[in-house]
N, C-alpha and C. Protein backbone atom coordinates (compact mmCIF):
# COMPACT_ATOMS: atom_id res chain seq x y z
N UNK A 1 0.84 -1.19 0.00
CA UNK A 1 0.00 0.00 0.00
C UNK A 1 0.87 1.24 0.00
N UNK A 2 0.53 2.11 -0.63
CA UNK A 2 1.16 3.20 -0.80
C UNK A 2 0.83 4.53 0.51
N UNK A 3 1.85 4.49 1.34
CA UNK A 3 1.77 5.24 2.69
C UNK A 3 1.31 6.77 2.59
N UNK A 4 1.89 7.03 1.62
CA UNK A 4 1.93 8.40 1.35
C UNK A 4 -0.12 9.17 1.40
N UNK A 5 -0.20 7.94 0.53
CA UNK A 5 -1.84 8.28 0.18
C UNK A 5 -2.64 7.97 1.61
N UNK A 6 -2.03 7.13 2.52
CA UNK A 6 -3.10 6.50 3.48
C UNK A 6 -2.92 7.79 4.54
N UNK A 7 -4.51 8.06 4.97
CA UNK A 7 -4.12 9.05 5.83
C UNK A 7 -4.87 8.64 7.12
N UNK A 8 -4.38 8.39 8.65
CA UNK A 8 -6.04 8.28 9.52
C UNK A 8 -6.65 9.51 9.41
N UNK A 9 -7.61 8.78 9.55
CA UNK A 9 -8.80 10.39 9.60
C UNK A 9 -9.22 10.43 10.97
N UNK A 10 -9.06 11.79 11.28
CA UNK A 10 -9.48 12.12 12.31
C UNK A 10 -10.62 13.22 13.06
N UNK A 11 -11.27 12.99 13.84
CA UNK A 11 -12.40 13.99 14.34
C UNK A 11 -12.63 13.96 15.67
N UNK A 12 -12.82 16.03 15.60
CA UNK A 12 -13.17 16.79 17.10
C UNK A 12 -14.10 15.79 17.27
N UNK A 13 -14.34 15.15 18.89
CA UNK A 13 -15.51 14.60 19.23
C UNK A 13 -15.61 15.25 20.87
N UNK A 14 -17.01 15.28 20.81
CA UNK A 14 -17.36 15.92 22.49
C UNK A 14 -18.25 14.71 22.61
N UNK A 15 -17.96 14.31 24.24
CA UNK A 15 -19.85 13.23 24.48
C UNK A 15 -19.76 14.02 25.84
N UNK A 16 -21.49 14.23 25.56
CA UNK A 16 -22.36 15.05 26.41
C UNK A 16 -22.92 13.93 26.87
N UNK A 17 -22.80 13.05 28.41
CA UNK A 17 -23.52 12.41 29.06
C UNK A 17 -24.13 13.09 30.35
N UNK A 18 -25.17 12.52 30.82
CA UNK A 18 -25.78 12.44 32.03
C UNK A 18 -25.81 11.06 32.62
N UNK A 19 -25.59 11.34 33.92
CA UNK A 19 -25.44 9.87 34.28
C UNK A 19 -25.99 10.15 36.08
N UNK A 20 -25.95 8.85 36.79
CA UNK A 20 -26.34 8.91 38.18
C UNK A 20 -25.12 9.52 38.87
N UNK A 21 -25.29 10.23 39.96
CA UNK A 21 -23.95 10.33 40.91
C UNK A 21 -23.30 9.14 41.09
N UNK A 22 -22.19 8.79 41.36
CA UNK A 22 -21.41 7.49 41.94
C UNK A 22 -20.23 8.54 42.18
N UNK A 23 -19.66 7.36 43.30
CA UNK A 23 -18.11 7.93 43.54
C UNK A 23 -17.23 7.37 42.09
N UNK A 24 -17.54 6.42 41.83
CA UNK A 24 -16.53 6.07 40.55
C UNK A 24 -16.69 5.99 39.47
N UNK A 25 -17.88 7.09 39.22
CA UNK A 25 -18.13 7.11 37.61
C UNK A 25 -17.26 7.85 36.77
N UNK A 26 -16.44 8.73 37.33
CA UNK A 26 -15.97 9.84 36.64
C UNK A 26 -14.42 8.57 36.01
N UNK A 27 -13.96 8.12 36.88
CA UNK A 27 -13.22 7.07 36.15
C UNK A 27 -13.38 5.84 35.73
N UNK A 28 -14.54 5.49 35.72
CA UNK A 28 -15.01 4.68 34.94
C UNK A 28 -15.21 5.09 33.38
N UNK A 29 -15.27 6.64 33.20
CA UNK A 29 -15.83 7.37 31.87
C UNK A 29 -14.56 7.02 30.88
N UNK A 30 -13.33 7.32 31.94
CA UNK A 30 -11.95 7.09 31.24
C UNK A 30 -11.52 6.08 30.82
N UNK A 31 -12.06 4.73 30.92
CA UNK A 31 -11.46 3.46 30.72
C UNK A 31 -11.31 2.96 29.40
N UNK A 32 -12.27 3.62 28.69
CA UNK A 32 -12.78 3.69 27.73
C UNK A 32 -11.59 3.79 26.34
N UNK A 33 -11.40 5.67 27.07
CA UNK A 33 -10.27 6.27 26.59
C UNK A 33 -8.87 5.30 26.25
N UNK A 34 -8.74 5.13 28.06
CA UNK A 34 -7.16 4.44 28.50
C UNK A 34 -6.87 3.42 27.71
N UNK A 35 -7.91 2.30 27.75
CA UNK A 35 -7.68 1.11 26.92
C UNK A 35 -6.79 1.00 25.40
N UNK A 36 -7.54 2.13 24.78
CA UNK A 36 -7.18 2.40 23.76
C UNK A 36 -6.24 3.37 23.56
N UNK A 37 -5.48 3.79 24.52
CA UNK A 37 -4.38 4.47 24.49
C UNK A 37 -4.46 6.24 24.12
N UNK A 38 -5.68 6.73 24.61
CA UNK A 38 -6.41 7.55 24.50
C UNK A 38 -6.11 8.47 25.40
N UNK A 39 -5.77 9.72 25.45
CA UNK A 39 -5.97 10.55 26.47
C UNK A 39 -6.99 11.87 26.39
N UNK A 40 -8.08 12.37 26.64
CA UNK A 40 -9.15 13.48 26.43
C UNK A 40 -7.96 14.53 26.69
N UNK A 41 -8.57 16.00 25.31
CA UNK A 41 -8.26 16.73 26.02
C UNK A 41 -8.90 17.71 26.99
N UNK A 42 -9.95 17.28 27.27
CA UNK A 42 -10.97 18.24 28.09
C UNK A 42 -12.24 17.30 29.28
N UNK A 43 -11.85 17.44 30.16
CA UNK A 43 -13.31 16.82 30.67
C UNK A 43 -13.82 17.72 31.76
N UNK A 44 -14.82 17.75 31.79
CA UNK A 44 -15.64 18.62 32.50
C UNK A 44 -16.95 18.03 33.32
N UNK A 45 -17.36 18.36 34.66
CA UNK A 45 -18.50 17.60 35.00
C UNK A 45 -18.84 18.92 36.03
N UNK A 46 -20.29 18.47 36.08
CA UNK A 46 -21.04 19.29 36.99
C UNK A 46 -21.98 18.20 37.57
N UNK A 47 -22.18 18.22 38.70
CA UNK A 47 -23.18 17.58 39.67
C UNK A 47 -24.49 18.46 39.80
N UNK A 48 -25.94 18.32 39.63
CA UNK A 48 -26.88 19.18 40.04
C UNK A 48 -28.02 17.57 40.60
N UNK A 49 -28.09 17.71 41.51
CA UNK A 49 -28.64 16.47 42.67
C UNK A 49 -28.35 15.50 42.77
N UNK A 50 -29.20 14.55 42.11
CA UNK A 50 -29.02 13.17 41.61
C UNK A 50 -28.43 12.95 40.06
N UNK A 51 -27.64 13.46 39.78
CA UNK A 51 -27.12 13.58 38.17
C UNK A 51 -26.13 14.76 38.21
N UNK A 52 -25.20 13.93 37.22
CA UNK A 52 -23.95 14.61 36.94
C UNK A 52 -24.19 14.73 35.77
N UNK A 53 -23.71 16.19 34.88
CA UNK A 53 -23.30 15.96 33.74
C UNK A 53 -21.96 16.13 33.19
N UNK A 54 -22.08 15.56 32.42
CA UNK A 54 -20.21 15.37 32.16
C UNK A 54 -20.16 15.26 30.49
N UNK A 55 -18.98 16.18 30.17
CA UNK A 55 -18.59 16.60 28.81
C UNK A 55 -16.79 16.22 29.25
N UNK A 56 -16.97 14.99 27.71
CA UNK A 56 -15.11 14.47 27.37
C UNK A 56 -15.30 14.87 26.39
N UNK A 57 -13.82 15.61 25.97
CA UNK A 57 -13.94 15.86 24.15
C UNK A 57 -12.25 15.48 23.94
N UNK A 58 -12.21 15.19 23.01
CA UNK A 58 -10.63 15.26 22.21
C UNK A 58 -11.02 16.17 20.54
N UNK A 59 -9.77 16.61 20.60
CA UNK A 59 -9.54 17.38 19.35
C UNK A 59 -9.25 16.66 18.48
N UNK A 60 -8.53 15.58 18.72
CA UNK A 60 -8.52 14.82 17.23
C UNK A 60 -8.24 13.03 17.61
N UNK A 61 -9.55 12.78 17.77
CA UNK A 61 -9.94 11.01 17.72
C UNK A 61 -10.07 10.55 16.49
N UNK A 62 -9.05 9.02 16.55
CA UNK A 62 -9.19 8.71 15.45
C UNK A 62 -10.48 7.87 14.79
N UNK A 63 -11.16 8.29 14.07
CA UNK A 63 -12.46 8.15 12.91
C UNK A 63 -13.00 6.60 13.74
N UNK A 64 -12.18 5.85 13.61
CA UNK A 64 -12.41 4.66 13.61
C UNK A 64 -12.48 4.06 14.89
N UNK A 65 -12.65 5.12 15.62
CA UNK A 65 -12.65 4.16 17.43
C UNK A 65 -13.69 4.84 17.96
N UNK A 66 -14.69 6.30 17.23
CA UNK A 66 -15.19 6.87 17.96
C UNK A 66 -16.63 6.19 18.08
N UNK A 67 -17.25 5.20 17.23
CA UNK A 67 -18.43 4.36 17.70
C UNK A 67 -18.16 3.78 18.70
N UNK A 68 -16.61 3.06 18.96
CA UNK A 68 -16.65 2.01 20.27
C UNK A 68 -16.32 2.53 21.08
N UNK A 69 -15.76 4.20 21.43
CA UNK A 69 -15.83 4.93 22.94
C UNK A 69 -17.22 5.09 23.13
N UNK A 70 -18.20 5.73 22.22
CA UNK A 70 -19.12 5.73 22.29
C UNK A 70 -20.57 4.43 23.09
N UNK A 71 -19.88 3.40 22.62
CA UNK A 71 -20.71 1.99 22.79
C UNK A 71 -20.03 2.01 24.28
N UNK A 72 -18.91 1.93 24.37
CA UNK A 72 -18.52 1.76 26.16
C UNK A 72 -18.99 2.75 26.84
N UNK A 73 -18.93 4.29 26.71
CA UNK A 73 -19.86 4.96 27.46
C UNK A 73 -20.86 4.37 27.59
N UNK A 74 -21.85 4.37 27.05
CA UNK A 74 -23.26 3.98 27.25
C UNK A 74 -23.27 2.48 28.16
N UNK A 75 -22.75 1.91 27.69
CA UNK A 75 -22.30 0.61 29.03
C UNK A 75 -21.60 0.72 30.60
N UNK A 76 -21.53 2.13 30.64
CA UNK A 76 -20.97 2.55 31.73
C UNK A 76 -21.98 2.48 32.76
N UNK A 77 -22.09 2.05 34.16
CA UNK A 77 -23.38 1.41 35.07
C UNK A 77 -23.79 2.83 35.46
N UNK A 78 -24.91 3.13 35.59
CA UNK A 78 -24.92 4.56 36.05
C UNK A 78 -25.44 5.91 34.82
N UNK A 79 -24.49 5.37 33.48
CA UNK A 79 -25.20 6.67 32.60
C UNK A 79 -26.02 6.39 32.29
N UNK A 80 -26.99 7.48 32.11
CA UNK A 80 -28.27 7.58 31.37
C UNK A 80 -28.89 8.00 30.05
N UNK A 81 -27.91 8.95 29.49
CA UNK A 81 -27.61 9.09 28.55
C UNK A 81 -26.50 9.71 27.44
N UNK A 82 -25.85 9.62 26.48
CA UNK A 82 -24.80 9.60 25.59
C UNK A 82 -25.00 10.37 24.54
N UNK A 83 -24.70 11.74 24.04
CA UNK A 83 -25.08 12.56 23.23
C UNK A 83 -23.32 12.97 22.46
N UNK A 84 -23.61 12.58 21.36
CA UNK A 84 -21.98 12.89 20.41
C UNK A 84 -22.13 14.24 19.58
N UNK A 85 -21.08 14.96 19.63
CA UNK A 85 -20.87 16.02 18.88
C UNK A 85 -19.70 15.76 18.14
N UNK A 86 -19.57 15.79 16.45
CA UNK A 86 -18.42 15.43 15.97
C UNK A 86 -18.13 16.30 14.95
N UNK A 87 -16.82 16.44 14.43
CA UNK A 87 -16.75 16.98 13.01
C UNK A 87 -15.04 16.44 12.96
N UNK A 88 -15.13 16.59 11.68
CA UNK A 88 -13.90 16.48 11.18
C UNK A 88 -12.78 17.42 11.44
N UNK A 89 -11.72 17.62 10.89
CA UNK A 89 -10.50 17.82 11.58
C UNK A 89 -9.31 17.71 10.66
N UNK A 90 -8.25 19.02 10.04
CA UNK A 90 -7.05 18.74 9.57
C UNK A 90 -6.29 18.55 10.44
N UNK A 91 -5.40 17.49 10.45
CA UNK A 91 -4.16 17.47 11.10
C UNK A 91 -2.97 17.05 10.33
N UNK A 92 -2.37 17.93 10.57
CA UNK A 92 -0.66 17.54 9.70
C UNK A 92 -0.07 17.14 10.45
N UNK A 93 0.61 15.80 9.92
CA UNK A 93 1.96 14.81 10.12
C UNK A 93 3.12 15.76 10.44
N UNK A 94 4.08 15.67 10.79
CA UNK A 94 5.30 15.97 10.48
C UNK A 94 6.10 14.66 9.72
């Protein structure tokens, strides 16, 4: 295959969940990430009673893993729901 032409593609992704309070949800959200050698660059959560909401985003996930962070959020014990914001993304190699 010719390298030059192959490019990963990559995309901004934010997930907007709501989920139950727990003490260990907030790293449970990350496992997701870690597994796959992933690090967010942004996470953010707010607590308002019984529900947290919590926003992970990376600037540039690669194309092809963002259904299965997606599918493990939602398997996370506790969320309730999983809302994706995505777009595409130049990034240059060096």
């Amino acid at each position: 295959a010719d390298t030059t032409t192959e490019q990963l593609s990559v995309v901004f992704v934010r997930f907007l969940l709501d989920a139950d309070v727990s003490p260990g949800l907030l790293s449970r959200l990350l496992q997701p990430y870690a597994k796959r050698d992933l690090v967010p660059d942004r996470m953010w959560s707010h607590r308002a009673g019984d529900t947290i909401h919590v926003e992970i985003a990376m600037e540039a996930m690669p194309a092809e893993v963002v259904h299965l962070v997606e599918g493990n959020l939602l398997q996370v014990v506790g969320v309730r729901s999983v809302s994706r914001v995505a777009r595409s993304c130049l990034r240059q190699v060096a």
